[in-house]
N, C-alpha and C. Protein backbone atom coordinates (compact mmCIF):
# COMPACT_ATOMS: atom_id res chain seq x y z
N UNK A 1 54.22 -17.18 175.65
CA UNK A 1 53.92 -15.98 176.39
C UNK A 1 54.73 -14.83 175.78
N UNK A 2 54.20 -13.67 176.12
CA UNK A 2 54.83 -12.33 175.15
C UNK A 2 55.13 -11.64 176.36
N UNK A 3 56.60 -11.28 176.29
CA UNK A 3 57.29 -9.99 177.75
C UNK A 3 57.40 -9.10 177.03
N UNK A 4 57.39 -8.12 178.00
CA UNK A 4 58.16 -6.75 177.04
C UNK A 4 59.35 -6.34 177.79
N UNK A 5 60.38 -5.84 177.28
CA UNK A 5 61.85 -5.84 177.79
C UNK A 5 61.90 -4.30 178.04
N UNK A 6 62.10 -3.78 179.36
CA UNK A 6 62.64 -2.48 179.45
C UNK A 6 64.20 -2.29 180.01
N UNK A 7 64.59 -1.23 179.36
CA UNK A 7 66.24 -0.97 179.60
C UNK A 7 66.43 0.59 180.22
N UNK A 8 66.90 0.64 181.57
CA UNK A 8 66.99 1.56 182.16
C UNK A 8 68.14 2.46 181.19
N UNK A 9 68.38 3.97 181.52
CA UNK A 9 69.52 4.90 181.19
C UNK A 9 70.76 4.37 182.04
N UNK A 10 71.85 3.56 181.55
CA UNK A 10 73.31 3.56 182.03
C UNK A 10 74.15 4.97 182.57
N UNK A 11 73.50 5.94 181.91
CA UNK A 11 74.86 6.85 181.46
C UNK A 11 73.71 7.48 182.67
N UNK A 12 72.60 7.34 183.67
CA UNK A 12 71.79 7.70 184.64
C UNK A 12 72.12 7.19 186.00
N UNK A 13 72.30 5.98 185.46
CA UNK A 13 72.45 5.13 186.95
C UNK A 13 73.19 3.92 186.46
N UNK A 14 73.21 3.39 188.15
CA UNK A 14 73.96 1.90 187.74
C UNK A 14 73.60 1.21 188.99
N UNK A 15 73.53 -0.05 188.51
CA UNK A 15 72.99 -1.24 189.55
C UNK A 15 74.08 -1.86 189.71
N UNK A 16 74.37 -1.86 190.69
CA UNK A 16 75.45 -2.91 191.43
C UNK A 16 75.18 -3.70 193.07
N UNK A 17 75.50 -4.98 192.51
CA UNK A 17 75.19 -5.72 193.83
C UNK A 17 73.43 -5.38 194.39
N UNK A 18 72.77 -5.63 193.68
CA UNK A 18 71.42 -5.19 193.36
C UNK A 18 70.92 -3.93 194.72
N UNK A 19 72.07 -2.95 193.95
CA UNK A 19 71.66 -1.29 194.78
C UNK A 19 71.71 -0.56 193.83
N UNK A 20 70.88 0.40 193.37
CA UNK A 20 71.04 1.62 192.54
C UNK A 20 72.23 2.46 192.89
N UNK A 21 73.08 3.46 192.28
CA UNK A 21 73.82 4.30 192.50
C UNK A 21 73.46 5.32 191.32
N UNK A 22 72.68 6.61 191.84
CA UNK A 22 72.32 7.61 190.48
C UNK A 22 73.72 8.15 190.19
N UNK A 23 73.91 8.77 188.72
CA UNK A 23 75.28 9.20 188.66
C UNK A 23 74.74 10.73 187.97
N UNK A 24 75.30 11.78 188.81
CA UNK A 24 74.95 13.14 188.08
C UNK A 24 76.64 14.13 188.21
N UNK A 25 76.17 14.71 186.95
CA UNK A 25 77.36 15.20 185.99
C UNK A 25 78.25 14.37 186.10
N UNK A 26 78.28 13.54 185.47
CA UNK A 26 79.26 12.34 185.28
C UNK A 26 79.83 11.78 187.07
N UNK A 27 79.41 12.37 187.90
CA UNK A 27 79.70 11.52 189.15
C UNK A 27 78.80 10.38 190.13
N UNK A 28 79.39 9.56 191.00
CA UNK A 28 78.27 8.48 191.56
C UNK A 28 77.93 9.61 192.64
N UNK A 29 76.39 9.58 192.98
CA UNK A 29 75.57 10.09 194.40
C UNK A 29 75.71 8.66 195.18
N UNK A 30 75.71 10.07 196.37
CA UNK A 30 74.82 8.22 197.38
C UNK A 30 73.49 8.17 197.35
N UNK A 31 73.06 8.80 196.49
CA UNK A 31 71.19 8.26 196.56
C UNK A 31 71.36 6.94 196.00
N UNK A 32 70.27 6.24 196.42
CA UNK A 32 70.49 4.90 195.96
C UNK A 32 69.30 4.22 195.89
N UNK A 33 68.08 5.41 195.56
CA UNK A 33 66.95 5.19 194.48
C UNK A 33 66.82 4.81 193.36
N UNK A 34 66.58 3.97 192.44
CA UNK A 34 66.88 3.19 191.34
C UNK A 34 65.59 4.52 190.11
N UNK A 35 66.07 4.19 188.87
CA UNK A 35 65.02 5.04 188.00
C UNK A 35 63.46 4.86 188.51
N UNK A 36 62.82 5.72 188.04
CA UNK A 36 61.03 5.71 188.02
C UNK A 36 60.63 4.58 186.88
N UNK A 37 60.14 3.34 187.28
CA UNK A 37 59.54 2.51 186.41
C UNK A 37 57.89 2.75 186.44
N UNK A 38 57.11 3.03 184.94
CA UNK A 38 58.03 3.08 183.53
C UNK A 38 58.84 4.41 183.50
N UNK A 39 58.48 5.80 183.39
CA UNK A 39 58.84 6.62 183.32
C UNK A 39 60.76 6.58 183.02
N UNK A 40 61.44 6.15 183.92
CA UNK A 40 62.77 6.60 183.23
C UNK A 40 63.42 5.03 182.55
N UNK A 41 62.81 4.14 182.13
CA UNK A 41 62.68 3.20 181.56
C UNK A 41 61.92 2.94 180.02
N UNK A 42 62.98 2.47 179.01
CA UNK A 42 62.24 2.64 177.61
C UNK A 42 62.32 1.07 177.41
N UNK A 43 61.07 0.90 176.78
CA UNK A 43 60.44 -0.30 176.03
C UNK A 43 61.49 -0.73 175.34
N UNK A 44 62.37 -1.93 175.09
CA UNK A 44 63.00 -1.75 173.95
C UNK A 44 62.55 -3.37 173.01
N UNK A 45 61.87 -4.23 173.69
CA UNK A 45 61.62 -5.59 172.84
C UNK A 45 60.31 -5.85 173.49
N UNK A 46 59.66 -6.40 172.29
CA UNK A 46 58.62 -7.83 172.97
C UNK A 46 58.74 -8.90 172.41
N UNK A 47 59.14 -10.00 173.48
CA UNK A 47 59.64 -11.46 173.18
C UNK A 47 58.48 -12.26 173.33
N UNK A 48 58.57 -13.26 172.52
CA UNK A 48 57.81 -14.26 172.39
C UNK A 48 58.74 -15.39 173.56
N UNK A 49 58.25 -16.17 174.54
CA UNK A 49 59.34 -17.00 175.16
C UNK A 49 58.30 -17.93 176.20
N UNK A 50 59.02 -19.12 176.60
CA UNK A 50 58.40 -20.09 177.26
C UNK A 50 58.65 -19.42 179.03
N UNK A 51 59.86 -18.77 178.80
CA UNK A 51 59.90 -18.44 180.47
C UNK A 51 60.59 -16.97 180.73
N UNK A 52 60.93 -16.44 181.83
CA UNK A 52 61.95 -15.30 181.71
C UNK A 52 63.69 -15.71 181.42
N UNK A 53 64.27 -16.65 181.65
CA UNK A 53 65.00 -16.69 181.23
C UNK A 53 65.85 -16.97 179.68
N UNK A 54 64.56 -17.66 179.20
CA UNK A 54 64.63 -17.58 177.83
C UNK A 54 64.65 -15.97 177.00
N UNK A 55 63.64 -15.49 177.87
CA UNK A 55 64.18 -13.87 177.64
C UNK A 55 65.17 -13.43 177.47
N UNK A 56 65.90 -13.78 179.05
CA UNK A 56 67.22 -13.32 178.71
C UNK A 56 68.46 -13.55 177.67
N UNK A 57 68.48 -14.70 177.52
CA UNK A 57 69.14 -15.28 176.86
C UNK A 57 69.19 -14.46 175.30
N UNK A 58 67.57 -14.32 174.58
CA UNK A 58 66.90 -13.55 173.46
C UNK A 58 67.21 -12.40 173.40
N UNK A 59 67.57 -11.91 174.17
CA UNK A 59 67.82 -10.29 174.56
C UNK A 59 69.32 -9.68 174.97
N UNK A 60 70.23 -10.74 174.52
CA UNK A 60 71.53 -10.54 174.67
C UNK A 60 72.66 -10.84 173.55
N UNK A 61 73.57 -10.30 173.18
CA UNK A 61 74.48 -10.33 171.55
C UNK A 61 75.00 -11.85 172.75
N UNK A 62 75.19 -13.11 171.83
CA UNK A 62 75.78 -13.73 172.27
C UNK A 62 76.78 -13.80 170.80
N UNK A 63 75.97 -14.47 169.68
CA UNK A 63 76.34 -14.30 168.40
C UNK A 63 76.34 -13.80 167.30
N UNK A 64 75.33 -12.76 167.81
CA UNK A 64 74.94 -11.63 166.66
C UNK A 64 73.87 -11.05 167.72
N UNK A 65 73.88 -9.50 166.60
CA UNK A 65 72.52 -8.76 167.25
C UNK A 65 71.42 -9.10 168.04
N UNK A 66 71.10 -9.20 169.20
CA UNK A 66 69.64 -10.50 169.74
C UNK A 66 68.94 -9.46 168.83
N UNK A 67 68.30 -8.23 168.18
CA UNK A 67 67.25 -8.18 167.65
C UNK A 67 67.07 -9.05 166.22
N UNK A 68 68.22 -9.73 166.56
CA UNK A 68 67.88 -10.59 164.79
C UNK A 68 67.40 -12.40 165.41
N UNK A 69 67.43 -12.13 166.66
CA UNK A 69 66.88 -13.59 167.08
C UNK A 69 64.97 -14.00 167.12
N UNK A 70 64.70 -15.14 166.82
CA UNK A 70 63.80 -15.64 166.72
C UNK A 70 62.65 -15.11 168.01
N UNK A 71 61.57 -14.62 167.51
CA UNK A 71 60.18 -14.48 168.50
C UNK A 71 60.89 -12.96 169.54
N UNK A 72 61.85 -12.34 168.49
CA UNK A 72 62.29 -10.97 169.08
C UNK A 72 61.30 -10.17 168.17
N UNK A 73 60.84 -8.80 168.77
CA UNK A 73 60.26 -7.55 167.87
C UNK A 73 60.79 -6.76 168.48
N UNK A 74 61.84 -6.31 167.71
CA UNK A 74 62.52 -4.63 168.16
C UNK A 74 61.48 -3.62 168.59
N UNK A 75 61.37 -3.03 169.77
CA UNK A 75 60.75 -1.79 169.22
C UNK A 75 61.62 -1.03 169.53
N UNK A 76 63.17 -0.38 169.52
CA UNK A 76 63.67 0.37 169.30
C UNK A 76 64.56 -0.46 168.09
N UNK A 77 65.85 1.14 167.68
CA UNK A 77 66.48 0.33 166.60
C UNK A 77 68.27 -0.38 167.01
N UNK A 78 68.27 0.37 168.19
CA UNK A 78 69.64 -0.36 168.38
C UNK A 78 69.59 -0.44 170.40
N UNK A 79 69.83 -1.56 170.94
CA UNK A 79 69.58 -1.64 171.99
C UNK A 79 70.51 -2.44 172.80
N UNK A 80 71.15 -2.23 173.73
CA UNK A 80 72.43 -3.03 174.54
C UNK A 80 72.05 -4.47 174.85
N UNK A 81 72.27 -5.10 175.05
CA UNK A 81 71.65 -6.53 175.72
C UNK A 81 71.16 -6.18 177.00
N UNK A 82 70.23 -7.15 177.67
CA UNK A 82 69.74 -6.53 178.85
C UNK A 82 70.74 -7.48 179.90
N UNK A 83 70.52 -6.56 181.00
CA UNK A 83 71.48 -6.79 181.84
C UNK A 83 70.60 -6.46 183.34
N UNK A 84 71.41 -6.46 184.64
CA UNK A 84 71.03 -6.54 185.67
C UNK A 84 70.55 -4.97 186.12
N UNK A 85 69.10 -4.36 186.51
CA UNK A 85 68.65 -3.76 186.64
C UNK A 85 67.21 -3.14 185.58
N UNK A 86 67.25 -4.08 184.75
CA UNK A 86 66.14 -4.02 183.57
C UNK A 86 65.27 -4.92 183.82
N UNK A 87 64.50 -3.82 183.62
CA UNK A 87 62.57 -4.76 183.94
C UNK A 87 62.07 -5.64 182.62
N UNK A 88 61.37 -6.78 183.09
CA UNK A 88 60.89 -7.75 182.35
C UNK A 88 59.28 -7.17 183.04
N UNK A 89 58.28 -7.49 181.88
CA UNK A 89 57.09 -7.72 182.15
C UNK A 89 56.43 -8.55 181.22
N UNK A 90 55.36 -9.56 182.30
CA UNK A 90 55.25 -10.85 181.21
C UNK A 90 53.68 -9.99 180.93
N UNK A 91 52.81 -10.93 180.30
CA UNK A 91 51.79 -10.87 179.47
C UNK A 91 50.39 -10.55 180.40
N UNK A 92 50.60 -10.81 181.92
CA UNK A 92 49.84 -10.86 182.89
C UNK A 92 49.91 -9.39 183.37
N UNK A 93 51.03 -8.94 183.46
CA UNK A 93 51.63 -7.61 184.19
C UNK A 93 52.34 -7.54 184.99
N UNK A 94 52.79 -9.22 185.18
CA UNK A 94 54.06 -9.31 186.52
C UNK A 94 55.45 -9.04 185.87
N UNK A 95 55.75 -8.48 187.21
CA UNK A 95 57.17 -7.39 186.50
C UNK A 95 58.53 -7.68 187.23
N UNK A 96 59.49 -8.07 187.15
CA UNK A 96 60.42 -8.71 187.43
C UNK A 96 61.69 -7.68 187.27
N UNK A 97 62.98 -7.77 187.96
CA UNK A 97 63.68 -7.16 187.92
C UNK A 97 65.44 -8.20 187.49
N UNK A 98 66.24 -7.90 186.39
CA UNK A 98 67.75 -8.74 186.74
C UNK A 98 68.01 -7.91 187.62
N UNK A 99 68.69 -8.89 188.91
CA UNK A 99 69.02 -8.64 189.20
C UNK A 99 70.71 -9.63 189.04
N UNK A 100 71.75 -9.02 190.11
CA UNK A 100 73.01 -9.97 189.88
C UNK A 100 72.96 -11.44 190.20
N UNK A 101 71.56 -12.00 190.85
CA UNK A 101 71.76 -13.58 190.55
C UNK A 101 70.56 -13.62 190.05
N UNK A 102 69.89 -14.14 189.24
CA UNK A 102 68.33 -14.52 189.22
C UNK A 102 67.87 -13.36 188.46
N UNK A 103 66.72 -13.06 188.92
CA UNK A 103 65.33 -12.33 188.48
C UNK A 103 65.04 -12.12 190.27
N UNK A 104 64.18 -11.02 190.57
CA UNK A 104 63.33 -10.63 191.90
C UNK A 104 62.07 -10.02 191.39
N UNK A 105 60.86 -10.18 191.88
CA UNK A 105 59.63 -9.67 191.86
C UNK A 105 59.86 -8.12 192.15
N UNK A 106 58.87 -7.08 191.49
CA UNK A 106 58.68 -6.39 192.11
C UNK A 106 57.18 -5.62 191.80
C-alpha cells in the first residue's frame, strides 16, 4: 500500500498531549485549533508499507536520513521525522493522525 506523509509547521503550532497549542510571534495562544488539513500541512513522503506503523518507523532518522530508506519517495528535500500531530493518508483516502500513543482516525 502507498501513504503519503504530511508534516504540519512546528515553528506554527504544537501538539501536546494530543491538543493543539497555535504559537504566534513566538508565543503559545490558548486557541487550541490544530492547522487546516491539507492547507497548512505539506506533503513531504510517499511510502510504500504493509501498515501505518511501518510508516512510521520509514519516516523517522533512526540511523540515517529515513529519506534514504527503502519504498521512501521524498517529495520534499529535507524533512524532520514525523512525529505526533502529522497526518498519514493511505491509498484509499483514510487519514489518520500521530497522535502521543497510537495513530486516531480522523
Amino acid at each position: 500500500m502507498i501513504y503519503l506523509v504530511y508534516h504540519y509547521d512546528m515553528n506554527k503550532y504544537h501538539y501536546c498531549f494530543d491538543e493543539w497549542v497555535k504559537v504566534e510571534n513566538n508565543q503559545e495562544s490558548s486557541e487550541s485549533i490544530g492547522p487546516n488539513f491539507p492547507k497548512e500541512y505539506q506533503a513531504v513522503a510517499a511510502v510504500e508499507a504493509n501498515n501505518i506503523e511501518e510508516v512510521f518507523e520509514k519516516t523517522n532518522h533512526i540511523d540515517k536520513n529515513w529519506a534514504e530508506n527503502k519504498g521512501v519517495i521524498p517529495i520534499v528535500c529535507q524533512a524532520r521525522s514525523t512525529s505526533v500531530g502529522d497526518i498519514v493518508v493511505d491509498d484509499s483516502g483514510n487519514r489518520k493522525i500521530c497522535a502521543g500513543q497510537g495513530w486516531k482516525e480522523i
